[in-house]
Protein backbone atom coordinates (compact mmCIF):
# COMPACT_ATOMS: atom_id res chain seq x y z
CA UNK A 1 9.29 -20.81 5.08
CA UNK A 2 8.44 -23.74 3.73
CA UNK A 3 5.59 -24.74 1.49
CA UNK A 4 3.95 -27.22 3.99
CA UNK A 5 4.29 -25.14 7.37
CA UNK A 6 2.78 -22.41 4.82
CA UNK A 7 -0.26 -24.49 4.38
CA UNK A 8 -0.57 -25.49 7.72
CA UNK A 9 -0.64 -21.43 9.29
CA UNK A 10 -3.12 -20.96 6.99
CA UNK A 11 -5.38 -23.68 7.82
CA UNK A 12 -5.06 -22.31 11.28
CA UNK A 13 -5.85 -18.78 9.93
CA UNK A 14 -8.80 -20.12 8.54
CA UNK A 15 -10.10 -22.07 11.48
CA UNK A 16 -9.52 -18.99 14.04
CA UNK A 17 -10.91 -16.57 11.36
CA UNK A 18 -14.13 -19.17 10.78
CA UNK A 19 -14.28 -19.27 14.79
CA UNK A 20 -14.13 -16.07 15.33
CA UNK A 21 -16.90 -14.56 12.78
CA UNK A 22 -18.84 -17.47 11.68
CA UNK A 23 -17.56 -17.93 8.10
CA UNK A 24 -14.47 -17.80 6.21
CA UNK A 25 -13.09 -16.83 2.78
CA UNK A 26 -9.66 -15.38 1.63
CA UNK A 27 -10.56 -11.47 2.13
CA UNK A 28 -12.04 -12.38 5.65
CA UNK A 29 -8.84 -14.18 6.42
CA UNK A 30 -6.55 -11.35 4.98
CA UNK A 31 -8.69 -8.94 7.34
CA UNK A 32 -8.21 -11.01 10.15
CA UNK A 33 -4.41 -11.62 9.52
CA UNK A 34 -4.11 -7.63 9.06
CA UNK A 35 -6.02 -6.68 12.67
CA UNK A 36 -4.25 -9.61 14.33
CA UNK A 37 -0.52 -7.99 13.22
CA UNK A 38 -1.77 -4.27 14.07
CA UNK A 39 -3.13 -5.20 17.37
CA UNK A 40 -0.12 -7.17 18.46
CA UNK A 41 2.28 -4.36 17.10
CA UNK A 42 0.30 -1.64 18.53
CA UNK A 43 0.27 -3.05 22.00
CA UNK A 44 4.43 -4.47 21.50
CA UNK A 45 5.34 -1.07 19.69
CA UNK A 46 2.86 1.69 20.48
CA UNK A 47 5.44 4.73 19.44
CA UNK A 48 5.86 3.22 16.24
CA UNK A 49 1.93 2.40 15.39
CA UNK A 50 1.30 6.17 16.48
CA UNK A 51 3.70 7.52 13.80
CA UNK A 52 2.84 5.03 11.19
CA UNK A 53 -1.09 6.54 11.82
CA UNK A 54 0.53 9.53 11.79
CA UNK A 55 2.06 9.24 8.50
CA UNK A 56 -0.91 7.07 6.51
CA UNK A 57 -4.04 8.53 7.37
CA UNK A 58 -5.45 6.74 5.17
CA UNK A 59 -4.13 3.53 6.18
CA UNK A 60 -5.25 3.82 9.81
CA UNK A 61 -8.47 4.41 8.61
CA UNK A 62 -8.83 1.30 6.79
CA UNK A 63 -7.56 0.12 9.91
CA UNK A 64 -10.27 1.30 11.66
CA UNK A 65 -12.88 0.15 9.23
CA UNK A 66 -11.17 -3.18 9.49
CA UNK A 67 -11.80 -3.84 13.16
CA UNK A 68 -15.09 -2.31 12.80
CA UNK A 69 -16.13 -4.70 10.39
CA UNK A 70 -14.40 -7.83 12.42
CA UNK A 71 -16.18 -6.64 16.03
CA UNK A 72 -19.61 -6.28 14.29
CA UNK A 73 -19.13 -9.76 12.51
CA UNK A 74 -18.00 -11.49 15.35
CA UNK A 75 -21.41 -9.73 17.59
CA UNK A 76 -23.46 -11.17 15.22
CA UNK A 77 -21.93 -14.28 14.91
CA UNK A 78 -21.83 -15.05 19.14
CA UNK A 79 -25.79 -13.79 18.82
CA UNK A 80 -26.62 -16.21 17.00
CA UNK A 81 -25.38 -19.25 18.92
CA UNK A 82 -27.47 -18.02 21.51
């Protein structure tokens, strides 16, 4: 990839991840990036997201915490544009 269309994707990671929970910094975006590519595998390639939770407990529970974290952010966030 090139540096430009790098730059670009992440000014669109930024935006959605800004949209989505109400601010935006470089761990929020990594987070974001991270439950974006599980949830797409996981509903593309179920079998293999099973055995990778499987195999890294520890992993899918970071996973977990991730999307906790995310959901709870993005709650708050749509409460208060009420």
């Amino acid at each position: 990839m090139n540096k430009n269309f790098r730059e670009e994707f992440e000014a669109l990671l930024s935006n959605y991840t800004e949209l989505l929970l109400g601010e935006e910094n470089k761990e929020l975006n990594e987070k974001v990036q991270v439950w974006m590519l599980y949830s797409f595998m996981s509903k593309n390639m179920p079998s293999l997201v099973k055995h990778w939770n499987v195999k890294f407990p520890d992993g899918k529970q970071t996973i977990i915490e991730i999307i906790s974290e995310i959901k709870k952010m993005n709650e708050i966030r749509k409460q208060n544009q009420k």
